[in-house]
C-alpha atoms as a PDB file:
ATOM      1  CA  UNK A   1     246.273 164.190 -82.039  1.00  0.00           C
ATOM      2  CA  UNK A   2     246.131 165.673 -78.231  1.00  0.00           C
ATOM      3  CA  UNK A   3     249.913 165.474 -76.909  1.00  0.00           C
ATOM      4  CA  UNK A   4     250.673 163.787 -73.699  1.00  0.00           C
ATOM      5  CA  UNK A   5     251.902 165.851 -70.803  1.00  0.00           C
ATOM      6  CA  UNK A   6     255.102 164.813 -70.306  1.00  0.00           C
ATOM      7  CA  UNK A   7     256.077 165.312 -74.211  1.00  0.00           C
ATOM      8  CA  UNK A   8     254.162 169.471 -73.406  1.00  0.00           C
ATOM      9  CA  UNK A   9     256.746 169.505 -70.354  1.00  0.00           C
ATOM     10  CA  UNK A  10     259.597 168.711 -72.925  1.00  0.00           C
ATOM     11  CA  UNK A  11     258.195 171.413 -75.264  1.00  0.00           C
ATOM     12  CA  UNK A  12     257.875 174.248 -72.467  1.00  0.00           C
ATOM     13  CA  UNK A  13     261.236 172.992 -70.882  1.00  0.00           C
ATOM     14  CA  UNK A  14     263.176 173.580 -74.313  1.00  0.00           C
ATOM     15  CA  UNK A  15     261.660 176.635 -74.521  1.00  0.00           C
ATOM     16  CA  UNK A  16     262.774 177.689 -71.216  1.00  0.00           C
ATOM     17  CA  UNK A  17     266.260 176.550 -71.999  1.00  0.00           C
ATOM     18  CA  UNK A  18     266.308 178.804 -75.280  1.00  0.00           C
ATOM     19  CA  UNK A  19     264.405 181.863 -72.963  1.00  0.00           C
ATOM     20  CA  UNK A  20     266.712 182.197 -70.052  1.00  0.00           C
ATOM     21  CA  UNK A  21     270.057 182.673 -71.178  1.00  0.00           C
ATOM     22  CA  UNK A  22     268.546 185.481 -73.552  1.00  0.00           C
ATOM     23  CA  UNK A  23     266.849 186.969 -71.247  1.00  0.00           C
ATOM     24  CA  UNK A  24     269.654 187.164 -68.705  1.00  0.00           C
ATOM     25  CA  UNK A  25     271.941 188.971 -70.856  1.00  0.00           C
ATOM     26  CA  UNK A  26     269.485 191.558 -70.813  1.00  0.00           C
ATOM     27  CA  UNK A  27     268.666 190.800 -74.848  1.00  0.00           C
ATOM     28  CA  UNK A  28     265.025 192.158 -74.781  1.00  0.00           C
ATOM     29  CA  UNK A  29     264.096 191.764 -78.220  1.00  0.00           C
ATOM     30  CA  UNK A  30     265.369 188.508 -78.661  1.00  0.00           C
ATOM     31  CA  UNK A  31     263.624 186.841 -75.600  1.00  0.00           C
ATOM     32  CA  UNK A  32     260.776 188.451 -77.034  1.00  0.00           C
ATOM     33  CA  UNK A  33     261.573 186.547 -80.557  1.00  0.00           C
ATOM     34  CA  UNK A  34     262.046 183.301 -78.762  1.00  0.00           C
ATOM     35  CA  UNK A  35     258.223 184.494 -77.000  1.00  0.00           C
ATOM     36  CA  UNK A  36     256.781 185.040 -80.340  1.00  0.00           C
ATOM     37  CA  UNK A  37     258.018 182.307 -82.233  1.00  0.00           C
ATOM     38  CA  UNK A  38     256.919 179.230 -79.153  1.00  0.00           C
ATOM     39  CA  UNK A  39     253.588 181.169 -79.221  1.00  0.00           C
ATOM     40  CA  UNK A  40     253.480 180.543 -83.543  1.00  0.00           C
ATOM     41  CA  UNK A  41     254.496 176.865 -82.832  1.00  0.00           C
ATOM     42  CA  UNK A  42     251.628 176.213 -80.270  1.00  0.00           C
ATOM     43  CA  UNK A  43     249.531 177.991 -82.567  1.00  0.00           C
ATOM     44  CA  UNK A  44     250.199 176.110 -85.677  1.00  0.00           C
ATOM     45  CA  UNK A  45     250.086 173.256 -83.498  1.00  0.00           C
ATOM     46  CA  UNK A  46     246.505 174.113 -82.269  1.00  0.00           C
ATOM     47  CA  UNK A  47     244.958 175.136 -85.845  1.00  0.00           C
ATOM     48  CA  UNK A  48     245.429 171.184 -86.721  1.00  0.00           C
ATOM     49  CA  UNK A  49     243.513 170.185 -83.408  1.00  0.00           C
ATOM     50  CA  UNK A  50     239.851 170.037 -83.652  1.00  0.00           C
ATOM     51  CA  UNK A  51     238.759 172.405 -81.140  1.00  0.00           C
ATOM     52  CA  UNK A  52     238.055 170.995 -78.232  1.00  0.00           C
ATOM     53  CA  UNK A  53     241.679 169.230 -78.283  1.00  0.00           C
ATOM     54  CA  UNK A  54     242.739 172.646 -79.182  1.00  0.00           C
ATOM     55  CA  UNK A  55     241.469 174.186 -76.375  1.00  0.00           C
ATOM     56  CA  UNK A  56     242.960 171.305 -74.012  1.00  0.00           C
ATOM     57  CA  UNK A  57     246.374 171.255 -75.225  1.00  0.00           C
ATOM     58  CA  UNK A  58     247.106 175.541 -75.074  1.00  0.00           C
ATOM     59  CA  UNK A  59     245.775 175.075 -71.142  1.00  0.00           C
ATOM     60  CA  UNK A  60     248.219 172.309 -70.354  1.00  0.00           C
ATOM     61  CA  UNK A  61     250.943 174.311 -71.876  1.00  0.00           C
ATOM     62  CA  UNK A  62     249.657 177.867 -70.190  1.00  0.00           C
ATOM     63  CA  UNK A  63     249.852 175.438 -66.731  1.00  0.00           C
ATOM     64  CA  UNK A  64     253.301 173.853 -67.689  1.00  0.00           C
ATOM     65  CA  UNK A  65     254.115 177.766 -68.394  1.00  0.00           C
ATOM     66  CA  UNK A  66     253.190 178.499 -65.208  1.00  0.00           C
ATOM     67  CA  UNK A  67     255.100 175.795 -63.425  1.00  0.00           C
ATOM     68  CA  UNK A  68     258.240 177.005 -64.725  1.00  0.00           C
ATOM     69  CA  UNK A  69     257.905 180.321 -63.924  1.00  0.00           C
ATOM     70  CA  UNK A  70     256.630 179.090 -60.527  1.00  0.00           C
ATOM     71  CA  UNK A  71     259.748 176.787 -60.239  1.00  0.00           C
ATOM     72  CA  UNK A  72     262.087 179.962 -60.973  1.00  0.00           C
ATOM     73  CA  UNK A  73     260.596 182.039 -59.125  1.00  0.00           C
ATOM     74  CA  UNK A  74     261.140 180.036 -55.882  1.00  0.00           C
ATOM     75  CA  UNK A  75     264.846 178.783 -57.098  1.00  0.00           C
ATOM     76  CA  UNK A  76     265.914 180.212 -60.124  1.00  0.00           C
ATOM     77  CA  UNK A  77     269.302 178.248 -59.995  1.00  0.00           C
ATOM     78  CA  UNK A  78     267.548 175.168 -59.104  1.00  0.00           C
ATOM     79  CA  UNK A  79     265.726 175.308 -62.557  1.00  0.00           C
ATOM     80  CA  UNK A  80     268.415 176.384 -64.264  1.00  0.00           C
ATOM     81  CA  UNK A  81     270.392 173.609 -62.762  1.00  0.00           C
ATOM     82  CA  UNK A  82     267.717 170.765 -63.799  1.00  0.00           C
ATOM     83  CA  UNK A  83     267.461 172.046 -67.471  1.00  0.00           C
ATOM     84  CA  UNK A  84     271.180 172.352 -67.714  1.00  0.00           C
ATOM     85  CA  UNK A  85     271.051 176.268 -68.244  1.00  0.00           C
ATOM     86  CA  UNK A  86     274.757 177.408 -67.442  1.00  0.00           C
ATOM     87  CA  UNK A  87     274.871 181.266 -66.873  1.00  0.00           C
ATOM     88  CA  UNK A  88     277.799 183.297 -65.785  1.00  0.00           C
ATOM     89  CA  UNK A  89     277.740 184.181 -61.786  1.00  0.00           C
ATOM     90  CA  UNK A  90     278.666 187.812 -62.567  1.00  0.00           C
ATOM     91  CA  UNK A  91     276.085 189.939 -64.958  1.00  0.00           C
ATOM     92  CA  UNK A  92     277.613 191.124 -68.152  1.00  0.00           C
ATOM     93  CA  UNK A  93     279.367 194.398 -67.353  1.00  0.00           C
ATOM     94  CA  UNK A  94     277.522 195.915 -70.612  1.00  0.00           C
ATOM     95  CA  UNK A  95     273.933 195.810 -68.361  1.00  0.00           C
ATOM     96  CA  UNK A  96     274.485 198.044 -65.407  1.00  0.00           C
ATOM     97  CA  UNK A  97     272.250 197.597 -62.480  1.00  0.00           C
ATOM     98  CA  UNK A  98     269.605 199.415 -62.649  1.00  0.00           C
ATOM     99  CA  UNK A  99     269.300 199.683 -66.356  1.00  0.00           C
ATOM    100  CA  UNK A 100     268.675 195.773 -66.833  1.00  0.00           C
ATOM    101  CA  UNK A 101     265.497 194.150 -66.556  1.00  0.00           C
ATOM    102  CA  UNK A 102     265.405 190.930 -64.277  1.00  0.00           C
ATOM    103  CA  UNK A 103     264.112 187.493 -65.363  1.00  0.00           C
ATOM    104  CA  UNK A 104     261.059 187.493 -63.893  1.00  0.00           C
ATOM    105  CA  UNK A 105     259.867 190.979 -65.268  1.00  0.00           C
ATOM    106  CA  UNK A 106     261.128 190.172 -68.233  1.00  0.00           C
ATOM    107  CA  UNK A 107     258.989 186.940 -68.581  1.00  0.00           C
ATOM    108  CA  UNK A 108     255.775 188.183 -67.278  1.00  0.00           C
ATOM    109  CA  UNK A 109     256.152 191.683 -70.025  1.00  0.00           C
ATOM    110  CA  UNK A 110     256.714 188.573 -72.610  1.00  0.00           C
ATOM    111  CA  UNK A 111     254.025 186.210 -71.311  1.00  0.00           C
ATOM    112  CA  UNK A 112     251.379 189.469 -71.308  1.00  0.00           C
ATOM    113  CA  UNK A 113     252.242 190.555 -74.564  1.00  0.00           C
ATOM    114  CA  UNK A 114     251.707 186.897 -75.943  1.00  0.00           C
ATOM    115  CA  UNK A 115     249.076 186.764 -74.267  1.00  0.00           C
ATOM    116  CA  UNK A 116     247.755 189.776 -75.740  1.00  0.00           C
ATOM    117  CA  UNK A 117     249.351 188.808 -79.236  1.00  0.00           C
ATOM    118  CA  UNK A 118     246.893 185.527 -78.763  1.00  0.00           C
ATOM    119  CA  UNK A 119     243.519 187.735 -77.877  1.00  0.00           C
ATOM    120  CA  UNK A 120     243.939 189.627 -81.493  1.00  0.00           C
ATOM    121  CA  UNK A 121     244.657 186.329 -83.525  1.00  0.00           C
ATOM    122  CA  UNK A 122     241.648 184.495 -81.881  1.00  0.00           C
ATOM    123  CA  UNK A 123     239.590 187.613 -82.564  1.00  0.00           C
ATOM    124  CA  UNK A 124     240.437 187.770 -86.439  1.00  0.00           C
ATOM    125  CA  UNK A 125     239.829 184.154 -85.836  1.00  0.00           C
ATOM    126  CA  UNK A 126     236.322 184.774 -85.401  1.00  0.00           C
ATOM    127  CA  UNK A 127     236.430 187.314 -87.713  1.00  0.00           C
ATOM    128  CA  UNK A 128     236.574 184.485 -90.564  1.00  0.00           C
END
């Protein structure tokens, strides 16, 4: 049942395209939705793997996580350009500067607390 690559590049990719625009209106709670609810999915996903596909499948997406990020990190516009992501030039006068978070701040608060979200579930996993 493992998934290819390039179909877990499609899968972080659309999640990226749901993430950004979210996150760059400054909509906290919602990118952290859109976090919680890809995390669930690749979860769900990985409870019908046995577990050494499991294991295999959440590192290729935690690396095609990390790609992303990597890729907007180093051209944010570049990314958003090649996933079609259109985003106004100008901020949303309701986020000030100074009082909004940035993308990439944003995304590593989100990817820590999944990450931390996924430590409890595997440990009431072993709990069982």
């Amino acid at each position: 049942m493992l998934m290819d690559r390039a179909a877990i590049t499609v899968m972080v990719e659309e999640f990226w395209r749901s993430f950004i625009p979210v996150a760059y209106n400054g909509d906290e709670s919602t990118a952290i939705l859109i976090v919680e609810r890809f995390q669930k999915q690749i979860e769900d996903m990985t409870a019908l793997m046995p577990t050494s596909e499991a294991a295999r499948f959440a590192q290729m997406v935690d690396e095609e996580r990390g790609l992303l990020f990597d890729e907007y990190n180093a051209n944010p516009e570049k990314l958003k350009a090649r996933l079609g992501i259109i985003t106004p030039i100008v901020p949303p006068k309701a986020v000030r500067v100074g009082e909004g978070m940035d993308l990439g701040r944003l995304a590593v608060r989100t990817t820590v607390r999944a990450a931390v979200w996924e430590s409890v579930i595997s440990l009431f996993r072993l709990a069982r």
